[in-house]
PDB file of N, CA and C in Angstrom:
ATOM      1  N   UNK A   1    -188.840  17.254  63.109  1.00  0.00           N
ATOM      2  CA  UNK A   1    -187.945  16.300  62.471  1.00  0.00           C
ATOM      3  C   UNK A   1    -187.256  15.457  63.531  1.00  0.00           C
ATOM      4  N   UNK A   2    -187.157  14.224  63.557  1.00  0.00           N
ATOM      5  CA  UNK A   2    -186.125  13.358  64.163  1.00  0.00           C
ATOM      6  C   UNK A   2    -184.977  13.163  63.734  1.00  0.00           C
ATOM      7  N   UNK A   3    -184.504  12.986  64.801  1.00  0.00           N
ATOM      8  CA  UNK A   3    -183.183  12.972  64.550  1.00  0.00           C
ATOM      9  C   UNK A   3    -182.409  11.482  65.277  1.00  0.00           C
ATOM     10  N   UNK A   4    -182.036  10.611  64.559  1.00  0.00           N
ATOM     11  CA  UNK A   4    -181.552   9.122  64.882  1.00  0.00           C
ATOM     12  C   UNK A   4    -180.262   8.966  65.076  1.00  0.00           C
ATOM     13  N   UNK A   5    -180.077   8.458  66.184  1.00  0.00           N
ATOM     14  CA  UNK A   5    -178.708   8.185  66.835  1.00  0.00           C
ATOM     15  C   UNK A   5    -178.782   6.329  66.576  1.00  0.00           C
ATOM     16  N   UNK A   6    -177.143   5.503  66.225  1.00  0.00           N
ATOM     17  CA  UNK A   6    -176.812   4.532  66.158  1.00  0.00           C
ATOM     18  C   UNK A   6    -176.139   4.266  67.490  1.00  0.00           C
ATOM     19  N   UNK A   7    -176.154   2.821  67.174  1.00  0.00           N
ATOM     20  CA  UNK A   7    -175.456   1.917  68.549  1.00  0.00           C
ATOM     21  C   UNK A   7    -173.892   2.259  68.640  1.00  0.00           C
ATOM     22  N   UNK A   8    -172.850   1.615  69.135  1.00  0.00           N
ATOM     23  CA  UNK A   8    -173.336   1.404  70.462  1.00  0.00           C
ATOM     24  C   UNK A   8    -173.295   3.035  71.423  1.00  0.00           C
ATOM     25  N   UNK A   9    -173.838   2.992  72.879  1.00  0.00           N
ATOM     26  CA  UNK A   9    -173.640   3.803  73.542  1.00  0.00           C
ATOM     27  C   UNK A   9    -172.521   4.523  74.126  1.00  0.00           C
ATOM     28  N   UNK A  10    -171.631   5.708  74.374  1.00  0.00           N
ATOM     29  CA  UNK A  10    -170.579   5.899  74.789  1.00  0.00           C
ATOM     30  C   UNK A  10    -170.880   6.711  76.377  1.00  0.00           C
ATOM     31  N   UNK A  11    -169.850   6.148  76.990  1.00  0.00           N
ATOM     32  CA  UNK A  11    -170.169   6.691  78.942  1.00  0.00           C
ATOM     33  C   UNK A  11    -169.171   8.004  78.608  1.00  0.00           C
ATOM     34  N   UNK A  12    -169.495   9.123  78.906  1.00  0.00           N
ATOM     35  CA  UNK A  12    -169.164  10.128  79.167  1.00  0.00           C
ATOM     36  C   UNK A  12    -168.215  10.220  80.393  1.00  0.00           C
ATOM     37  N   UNK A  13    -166.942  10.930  80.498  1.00  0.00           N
ATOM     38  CA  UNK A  13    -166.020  10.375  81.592  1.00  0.00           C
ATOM     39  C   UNK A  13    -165.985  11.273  82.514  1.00  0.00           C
ATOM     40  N   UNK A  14    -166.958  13.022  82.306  1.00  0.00           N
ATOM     41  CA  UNK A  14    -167.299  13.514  83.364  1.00  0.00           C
ATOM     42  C   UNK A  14    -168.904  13.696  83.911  1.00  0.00           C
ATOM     43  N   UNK A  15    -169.387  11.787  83.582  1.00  0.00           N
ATOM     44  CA  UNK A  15    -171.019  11.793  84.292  1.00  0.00           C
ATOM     45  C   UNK A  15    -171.775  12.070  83.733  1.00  0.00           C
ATOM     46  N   UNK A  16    -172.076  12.599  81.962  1.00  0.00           N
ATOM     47  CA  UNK A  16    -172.485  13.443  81.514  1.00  0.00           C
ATOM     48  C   UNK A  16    -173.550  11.798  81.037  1.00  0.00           C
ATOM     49  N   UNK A  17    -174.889  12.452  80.471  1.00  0.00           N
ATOM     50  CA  UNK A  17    -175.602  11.234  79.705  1.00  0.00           C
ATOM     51  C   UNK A  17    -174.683  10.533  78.581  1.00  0.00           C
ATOM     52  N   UNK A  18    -175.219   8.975  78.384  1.00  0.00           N
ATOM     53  CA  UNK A  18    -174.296   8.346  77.076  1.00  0.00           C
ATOM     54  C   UNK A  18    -174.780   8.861  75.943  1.00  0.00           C
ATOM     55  N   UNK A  19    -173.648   9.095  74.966  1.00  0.00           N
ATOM     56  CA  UNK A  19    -174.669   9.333  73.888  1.00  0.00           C
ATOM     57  C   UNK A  19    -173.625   7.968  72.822  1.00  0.00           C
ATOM     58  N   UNK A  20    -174.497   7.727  71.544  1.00  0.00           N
ATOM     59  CA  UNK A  20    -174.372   6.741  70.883  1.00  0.00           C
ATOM     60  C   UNK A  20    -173.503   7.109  69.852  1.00  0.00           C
ATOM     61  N   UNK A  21    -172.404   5.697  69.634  1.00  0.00           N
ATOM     62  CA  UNK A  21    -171.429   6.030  68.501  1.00  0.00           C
ATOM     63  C   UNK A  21    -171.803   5.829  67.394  1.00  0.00           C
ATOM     64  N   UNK A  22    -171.241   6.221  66.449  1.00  0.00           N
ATOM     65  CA  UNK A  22    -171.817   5.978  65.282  1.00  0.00           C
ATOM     66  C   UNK A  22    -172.017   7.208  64.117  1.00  0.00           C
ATOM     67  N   UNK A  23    -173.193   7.704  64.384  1.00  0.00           N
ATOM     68  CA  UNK A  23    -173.721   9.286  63.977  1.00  0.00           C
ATOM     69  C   UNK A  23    -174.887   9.320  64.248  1.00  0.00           C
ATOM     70  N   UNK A  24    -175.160  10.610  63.689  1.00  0.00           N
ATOM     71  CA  UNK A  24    -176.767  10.890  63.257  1.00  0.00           C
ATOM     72  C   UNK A  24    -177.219  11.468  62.281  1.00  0.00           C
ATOM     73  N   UNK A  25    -178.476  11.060  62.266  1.00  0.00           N
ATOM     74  CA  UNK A  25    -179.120  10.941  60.574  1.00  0.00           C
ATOM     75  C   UNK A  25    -179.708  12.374  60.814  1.00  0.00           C
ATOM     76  N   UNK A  26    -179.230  13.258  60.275  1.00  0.00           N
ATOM     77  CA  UNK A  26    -180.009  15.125  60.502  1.00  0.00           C
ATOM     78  C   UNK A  26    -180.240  15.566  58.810  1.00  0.00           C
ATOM     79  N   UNK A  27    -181.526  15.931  58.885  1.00  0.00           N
ATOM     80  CA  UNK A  27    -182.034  15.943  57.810  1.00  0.00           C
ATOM     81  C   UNK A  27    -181.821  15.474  56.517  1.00  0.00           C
ATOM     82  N   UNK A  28    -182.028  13.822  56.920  1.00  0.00           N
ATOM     83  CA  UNK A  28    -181.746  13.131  55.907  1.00  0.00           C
ATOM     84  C   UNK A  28    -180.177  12.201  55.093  1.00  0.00           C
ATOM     85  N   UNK A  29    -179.098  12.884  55.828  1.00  0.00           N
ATOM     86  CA  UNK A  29    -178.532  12.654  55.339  1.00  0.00           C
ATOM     87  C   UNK A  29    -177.688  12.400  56.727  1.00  0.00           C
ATOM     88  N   UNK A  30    -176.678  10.557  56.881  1.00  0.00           N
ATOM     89  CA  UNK A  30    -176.011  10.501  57.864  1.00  0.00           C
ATOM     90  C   UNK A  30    -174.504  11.459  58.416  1.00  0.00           C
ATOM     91  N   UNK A  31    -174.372  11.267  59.376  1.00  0.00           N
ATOM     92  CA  UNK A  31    -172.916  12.755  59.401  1.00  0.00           C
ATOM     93  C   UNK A  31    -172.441  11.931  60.412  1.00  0.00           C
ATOM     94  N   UNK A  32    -171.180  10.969  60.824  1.00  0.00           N
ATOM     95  CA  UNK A  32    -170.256  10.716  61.858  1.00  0.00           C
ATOM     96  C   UNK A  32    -170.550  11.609  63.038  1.00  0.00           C
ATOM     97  N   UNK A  33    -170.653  11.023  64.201  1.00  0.00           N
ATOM     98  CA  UNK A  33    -170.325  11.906  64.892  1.00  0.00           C
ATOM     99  C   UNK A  33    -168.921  12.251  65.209  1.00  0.00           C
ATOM    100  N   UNK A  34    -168.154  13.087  65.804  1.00  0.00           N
ATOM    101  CA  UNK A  34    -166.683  13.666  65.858  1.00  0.00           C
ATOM    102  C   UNK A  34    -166.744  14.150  67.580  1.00  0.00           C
ATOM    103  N   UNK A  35    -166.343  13.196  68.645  1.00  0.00           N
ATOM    104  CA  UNK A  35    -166.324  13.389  69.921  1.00  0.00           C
ATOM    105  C   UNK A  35    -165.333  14.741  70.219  1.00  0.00           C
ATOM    106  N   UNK A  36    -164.463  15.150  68.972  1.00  0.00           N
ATOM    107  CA  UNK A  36    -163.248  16.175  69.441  1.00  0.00           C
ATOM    108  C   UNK A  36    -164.072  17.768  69.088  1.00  0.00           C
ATOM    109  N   UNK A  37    -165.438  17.518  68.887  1.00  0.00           N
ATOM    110  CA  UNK A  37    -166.190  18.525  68.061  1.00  0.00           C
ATOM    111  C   UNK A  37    -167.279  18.657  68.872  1.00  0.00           C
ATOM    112  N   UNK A  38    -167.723  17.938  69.956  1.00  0.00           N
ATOM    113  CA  UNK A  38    -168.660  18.283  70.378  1.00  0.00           C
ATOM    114  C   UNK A  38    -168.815  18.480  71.634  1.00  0.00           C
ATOM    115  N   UNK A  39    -170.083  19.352  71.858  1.00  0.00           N
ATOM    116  CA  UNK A  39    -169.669  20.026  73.296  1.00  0.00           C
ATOM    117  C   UNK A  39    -171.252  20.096  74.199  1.00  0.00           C
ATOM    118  N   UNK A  40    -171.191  20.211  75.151  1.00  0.00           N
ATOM    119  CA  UNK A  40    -172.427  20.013  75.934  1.00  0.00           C
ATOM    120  C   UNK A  40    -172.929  21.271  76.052  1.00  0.00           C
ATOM    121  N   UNK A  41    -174.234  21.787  75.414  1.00  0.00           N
ATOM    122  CA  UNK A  41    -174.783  23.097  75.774  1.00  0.00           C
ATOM    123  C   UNK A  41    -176.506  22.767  76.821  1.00  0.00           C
ATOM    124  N   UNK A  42    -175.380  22.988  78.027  1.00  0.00           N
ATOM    125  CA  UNK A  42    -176.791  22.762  79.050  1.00  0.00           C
ATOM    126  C   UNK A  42    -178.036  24.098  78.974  1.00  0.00           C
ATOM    127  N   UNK A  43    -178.033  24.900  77.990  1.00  0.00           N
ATOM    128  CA  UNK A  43    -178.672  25.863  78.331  1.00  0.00           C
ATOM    129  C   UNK A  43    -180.227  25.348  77.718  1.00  0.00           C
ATOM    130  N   UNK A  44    -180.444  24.553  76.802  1.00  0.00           N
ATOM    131  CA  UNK A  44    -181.535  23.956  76.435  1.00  0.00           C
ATOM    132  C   UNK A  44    -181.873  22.311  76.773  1.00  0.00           C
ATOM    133  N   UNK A  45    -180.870  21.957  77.750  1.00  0.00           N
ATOM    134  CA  UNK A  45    -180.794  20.671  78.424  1.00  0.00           C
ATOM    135  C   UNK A  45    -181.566  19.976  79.622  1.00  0.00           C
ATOM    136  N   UNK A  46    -181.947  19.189  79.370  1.00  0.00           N
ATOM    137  CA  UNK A  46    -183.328  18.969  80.750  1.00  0.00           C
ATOM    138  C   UNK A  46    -182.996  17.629  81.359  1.00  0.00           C
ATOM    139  N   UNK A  47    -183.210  17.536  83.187  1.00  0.00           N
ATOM    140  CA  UNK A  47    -183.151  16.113  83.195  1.00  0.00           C
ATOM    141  C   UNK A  47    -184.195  15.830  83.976  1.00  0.00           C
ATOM    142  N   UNK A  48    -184.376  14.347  84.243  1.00  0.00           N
ATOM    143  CA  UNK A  48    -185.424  13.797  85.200  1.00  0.00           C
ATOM    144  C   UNK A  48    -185.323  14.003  86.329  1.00  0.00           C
ATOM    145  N   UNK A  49    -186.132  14.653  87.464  1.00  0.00           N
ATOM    146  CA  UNK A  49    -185.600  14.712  88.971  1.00  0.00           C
ATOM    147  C   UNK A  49    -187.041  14.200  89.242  1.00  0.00           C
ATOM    148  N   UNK A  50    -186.603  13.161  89.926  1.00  0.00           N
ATOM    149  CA  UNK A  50    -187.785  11.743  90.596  1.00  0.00           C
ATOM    150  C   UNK A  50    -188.339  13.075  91.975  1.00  0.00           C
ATOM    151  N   UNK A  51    -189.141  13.055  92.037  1.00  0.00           N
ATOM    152  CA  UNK A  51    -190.116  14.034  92.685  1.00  0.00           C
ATOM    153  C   UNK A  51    -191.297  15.434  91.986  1.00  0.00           C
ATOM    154  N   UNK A  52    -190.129  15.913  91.110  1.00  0.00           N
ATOM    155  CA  UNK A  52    -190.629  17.125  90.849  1.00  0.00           C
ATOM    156  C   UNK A  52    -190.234  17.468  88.936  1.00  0.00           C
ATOM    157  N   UNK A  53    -190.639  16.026  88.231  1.00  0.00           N
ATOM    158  CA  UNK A  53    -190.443  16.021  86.733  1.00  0.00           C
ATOM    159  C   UNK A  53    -189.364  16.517  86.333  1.00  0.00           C
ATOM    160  N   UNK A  54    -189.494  16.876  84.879  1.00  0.00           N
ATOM    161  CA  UNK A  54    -188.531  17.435  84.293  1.00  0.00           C
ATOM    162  C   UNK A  54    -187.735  18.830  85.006  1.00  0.00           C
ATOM    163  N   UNK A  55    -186.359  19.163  84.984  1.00  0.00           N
ATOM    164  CA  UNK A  55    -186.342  20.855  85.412  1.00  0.00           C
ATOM    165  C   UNK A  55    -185.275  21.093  84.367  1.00  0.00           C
ATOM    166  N   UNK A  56    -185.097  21.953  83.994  1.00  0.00           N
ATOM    167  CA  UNK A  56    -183.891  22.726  83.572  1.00  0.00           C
ATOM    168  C   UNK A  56    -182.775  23.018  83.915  1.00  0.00           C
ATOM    169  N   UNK A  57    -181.643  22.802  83.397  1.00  0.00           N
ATOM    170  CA  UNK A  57    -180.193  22.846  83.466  1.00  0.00           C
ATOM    171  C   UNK A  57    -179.931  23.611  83.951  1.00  0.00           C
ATOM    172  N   UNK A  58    -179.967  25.039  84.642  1.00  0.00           N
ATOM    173  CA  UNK A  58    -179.111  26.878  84.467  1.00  0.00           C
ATOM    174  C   UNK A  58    -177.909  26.713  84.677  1.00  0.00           C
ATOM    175  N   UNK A  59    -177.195  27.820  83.984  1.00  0.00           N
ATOM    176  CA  UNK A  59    -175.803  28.480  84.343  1.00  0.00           C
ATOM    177  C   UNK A  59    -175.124  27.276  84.366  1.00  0.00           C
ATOM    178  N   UNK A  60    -174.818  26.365  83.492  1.00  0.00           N
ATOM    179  CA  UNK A  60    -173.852  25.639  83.247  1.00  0.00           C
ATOM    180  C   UNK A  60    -173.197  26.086  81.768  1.00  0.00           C
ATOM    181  N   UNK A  61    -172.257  26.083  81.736  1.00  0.00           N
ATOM    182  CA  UNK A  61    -171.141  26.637  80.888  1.00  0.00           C
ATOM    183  C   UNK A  61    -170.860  25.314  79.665  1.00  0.00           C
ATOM    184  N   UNK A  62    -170.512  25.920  78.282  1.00  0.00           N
ATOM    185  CA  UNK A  62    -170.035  24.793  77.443  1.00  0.00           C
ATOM    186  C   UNK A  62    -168.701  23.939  78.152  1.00  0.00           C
ATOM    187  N   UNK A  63    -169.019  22.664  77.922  1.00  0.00           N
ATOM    188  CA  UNK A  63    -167.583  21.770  78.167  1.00  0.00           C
ATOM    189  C   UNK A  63    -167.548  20.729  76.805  1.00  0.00           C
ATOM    190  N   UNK A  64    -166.153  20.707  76.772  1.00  0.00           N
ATOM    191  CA  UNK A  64    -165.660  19.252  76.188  1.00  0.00           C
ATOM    192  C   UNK A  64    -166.158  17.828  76.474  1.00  0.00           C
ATOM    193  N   UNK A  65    -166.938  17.307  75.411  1.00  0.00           N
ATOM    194  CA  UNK A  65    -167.241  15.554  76.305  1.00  0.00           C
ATOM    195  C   UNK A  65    -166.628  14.879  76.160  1.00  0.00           C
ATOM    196  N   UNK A  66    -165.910  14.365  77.240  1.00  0.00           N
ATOM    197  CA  UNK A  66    -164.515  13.245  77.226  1.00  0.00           C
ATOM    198  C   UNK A  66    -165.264  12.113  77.344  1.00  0.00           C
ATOM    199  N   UNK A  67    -164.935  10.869  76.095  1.00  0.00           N
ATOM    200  CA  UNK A  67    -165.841   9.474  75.809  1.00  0.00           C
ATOM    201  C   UNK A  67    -164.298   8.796  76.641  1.00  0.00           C
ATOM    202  N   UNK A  68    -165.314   7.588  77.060  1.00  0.00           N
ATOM    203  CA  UNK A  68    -164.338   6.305  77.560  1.00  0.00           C
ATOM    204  C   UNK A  68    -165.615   5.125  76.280  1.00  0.00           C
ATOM    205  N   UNK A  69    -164.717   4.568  75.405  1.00  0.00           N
ATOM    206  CA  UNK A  69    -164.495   3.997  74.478  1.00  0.00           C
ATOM    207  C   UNK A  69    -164.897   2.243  75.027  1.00  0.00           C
ATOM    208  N   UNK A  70    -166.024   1.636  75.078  1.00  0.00           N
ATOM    209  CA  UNK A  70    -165.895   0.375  76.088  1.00  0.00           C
ATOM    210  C   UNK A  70    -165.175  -0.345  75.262  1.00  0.00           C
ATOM    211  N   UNK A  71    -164.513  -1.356  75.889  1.00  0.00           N
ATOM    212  CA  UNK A  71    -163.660  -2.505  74.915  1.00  0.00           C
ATOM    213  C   UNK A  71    -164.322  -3.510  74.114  1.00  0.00           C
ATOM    214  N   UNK A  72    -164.118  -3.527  72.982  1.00  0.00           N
ATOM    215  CA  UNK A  72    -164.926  -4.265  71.931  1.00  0.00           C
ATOM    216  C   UNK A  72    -165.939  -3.394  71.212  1.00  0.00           C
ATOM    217  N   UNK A  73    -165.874  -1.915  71.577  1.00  0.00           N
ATOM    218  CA  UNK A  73    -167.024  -1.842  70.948  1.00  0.00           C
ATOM    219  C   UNK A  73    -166.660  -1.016  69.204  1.00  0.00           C
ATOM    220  N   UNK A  74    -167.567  -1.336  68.213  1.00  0.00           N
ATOM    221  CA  UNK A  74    -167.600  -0.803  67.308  1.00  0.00           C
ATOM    222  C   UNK A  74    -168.496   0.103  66.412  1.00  0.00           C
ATOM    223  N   UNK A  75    -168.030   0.049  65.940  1.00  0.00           N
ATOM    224  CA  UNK A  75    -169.107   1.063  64.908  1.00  0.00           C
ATOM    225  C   UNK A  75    -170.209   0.493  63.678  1.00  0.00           C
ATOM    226  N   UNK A  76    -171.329   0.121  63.949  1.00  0.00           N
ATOM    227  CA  UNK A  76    -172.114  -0.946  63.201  1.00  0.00           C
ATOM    228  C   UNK A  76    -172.930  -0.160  62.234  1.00  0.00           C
ATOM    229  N   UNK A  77    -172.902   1.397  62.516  1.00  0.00           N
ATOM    230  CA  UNK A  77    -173.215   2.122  61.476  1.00  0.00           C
ATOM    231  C   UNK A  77    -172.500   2.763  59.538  1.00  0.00           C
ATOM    232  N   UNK A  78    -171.266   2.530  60.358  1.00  0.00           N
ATOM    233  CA  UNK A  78    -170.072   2.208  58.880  1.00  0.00           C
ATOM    234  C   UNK A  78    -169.623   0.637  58.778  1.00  0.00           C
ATOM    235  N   UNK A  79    -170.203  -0.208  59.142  1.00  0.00           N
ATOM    236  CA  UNK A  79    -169.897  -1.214  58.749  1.00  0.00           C
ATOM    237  C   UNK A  79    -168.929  -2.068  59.375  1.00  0.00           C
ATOM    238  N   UNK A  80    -168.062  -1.391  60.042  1.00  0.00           N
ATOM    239  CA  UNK A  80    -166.736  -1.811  60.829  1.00  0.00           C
ATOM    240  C   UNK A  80    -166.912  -2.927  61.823  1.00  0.00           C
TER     241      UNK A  80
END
């Protein structure tokens, strides 16, 4: 199943990937996302390392994702 993220993008304020405001569409039905609700679980998390492909996250611990909000931006998925 896919799962669809809306515009615009939000910068994470400790480096973390952007992820998009708005919500996502999870099985079918859209759900807000809630930045005070969500949390980074690196234990199934992968990134690109230019040499040696994909690798795996280890032993990183849940954190809080603190969004920095760019100016002007809105929410084009509720209409706003």
């Amino acid at each position: 199943q896919r799962n669809l993220l809306s515009f615009p993008a939000l910068e994470a304020s400790n480096g973390a990937a952007p992820l998009f405001a708005g919500g996502a569409t999870l099985g079918g039905r859209f759900e807000p996302l809630d930045p005070s609700r969500m949390y980074e679980d690196h234990t199934h998390a992968f990134y690109e390392d230019e040499g040696t492909g994909t690798a795996p996250l280890k032993g990183a611990p849940l954190q809080p994702i603190n969004f920095k909000i760019p100016d002007g931006a809105r929410n084009t998925a509720a209409g706003k």
